[in-house]
C-alpha atoms as a PDB file:
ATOM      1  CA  UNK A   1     262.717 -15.016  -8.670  1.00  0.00           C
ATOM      2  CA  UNK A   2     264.839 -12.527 -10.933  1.00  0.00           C
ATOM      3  CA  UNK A   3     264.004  -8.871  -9.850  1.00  0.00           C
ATOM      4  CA  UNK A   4     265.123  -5.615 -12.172  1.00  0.00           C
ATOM      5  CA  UNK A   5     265.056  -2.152 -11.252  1.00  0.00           C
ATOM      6  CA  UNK A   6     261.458  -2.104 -12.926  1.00  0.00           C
ATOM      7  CA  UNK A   7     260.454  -5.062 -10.705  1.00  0.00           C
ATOM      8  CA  UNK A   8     262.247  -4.682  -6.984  1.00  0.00           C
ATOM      9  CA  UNK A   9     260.391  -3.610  -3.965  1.00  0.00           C
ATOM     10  CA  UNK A  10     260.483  -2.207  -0.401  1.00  0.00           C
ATOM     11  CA  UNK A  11     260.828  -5.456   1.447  1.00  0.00           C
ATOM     12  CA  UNK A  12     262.175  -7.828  -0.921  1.00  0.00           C
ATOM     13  CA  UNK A  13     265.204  -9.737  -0.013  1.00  0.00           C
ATOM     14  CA  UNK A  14     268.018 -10.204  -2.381  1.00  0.00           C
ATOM     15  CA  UNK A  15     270.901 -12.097  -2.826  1.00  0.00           C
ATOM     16  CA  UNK A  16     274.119 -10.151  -3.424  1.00  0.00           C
ATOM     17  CA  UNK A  17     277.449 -11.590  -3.022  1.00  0.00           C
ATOM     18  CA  UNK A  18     276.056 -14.519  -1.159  1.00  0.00           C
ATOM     19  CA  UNK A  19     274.555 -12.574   1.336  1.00  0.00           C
ATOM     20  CA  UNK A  20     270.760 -11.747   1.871  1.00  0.00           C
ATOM     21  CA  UNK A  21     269.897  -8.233   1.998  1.00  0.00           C
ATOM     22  CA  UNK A  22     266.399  -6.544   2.770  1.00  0.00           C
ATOM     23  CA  UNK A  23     265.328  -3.692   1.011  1.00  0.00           C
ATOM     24  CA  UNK A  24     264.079  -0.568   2.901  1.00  0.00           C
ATOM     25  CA  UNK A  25     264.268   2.097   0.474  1.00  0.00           C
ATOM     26  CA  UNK A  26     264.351   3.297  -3.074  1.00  0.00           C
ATOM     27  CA  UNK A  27     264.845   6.308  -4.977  1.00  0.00           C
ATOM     28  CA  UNK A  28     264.788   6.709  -9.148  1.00  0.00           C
ATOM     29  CA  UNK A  29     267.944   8.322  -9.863  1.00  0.00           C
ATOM     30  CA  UNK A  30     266.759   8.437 -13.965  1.00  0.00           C
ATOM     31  CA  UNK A  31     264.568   7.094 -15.850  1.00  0.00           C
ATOM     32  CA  UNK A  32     265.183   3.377 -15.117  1.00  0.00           C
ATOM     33  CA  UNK A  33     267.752   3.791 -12.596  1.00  0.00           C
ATOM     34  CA  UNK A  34     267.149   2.678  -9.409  1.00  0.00           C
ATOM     35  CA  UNK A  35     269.462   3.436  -5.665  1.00  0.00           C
ATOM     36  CA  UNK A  36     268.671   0.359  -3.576  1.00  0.00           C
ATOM     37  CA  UNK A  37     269.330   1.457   0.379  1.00  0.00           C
ATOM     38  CA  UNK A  38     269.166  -1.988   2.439  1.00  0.00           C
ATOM     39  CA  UNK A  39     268.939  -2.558   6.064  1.00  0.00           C
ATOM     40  CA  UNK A  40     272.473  -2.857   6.571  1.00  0.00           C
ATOM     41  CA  UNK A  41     272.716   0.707   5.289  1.00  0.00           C
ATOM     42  CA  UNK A  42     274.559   0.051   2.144  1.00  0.00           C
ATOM     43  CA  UNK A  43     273.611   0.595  -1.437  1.00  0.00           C
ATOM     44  CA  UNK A  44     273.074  -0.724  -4.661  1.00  0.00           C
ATOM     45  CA  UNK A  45     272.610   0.793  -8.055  1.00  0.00           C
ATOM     46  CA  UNK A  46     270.619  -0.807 -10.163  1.00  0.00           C
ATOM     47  CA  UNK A  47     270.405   0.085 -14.380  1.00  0.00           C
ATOM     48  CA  UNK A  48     267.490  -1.218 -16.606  1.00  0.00           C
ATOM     49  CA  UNK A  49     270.000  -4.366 -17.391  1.00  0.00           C
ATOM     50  CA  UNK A  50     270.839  -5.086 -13.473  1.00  0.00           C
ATOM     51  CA  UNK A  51     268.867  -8.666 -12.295  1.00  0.00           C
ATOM     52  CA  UNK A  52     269.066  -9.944  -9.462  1.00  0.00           C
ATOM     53  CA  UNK A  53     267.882 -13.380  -7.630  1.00  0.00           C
ATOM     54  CA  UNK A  54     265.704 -12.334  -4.549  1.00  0.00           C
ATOM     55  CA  UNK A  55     262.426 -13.350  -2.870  1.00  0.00           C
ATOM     56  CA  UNK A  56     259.089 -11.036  -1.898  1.00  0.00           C
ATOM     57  CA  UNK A  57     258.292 -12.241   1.603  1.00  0.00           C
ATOM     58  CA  UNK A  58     254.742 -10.357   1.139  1.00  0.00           C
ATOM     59  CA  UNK A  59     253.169  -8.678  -1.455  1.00  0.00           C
ATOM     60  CA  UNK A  60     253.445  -4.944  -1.432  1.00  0.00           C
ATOM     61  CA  UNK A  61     250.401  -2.915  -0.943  1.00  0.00           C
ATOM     62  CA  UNK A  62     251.110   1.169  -1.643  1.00  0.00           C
ATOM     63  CA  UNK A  63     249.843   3.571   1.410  1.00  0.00           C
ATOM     64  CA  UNK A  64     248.312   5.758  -1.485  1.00  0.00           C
ATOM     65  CA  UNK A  65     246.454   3.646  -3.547  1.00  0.00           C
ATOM     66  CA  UNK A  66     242.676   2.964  -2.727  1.00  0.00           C
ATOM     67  CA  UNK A  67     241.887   0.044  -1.039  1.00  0.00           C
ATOM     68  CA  UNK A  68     238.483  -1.618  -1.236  1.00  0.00           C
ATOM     69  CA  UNK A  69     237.150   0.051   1.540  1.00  0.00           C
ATOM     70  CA  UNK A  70     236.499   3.701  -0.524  1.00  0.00           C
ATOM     71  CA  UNK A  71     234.824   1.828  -2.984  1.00  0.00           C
ATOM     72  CA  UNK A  72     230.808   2.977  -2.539  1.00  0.00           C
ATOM     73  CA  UNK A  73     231.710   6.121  -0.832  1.00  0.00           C
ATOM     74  CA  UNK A  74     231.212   9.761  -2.292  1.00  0.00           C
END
C-alpha cells in the first residue's frame, strides 16, 4: 500500500532503499511534515508529496481515544 505523511503510522513497515524499516515514532515538524524515527534509529522526512510503499502489520488503535468499554458509563 502507498503511505504519505497524512497516512503513515507507528508500526508500519516501509520499504526504503530496498530495505524494510519499522516505524516507532513520529513527530509533525509543520503542518504536513512528518520526522519518521525507525527502529534502526535513523530518520526520514516526509513532505505532503513524499509516498512510500509499506505494509500495516495491525491496525493502530490510539491509547487516548475511547474504546467501547466507556460507552454506558457516567
Amino acid at each position: 500500500m502507498s503511505l504519505t505523511a497524512e497516512t503513515i503510522r507507528r508500526l508500519d513497515v516501509i520499504n526504503v532503499g530496498g530495505r524494510q524499516l519499522r516505524v516507532v515514532d513520529l513527530v509533525a515538524i509543520r503542518v504536513g511534515h512528518k520526522l519518521v524515527v525507525f527502529e534502526s534509529g535513523e530518520t526520514l522526512t516526509m513532505t505532503p508529496l513524499t509516498a512510500v510503499n509499506g505494509i500495516r502489520l495491525m491496525p493502530y488503535r490510539s491509547p487516548w481515544r475511547r474504546g467501547n468499554q466507556l460507552r454506558g458509563r457516567r
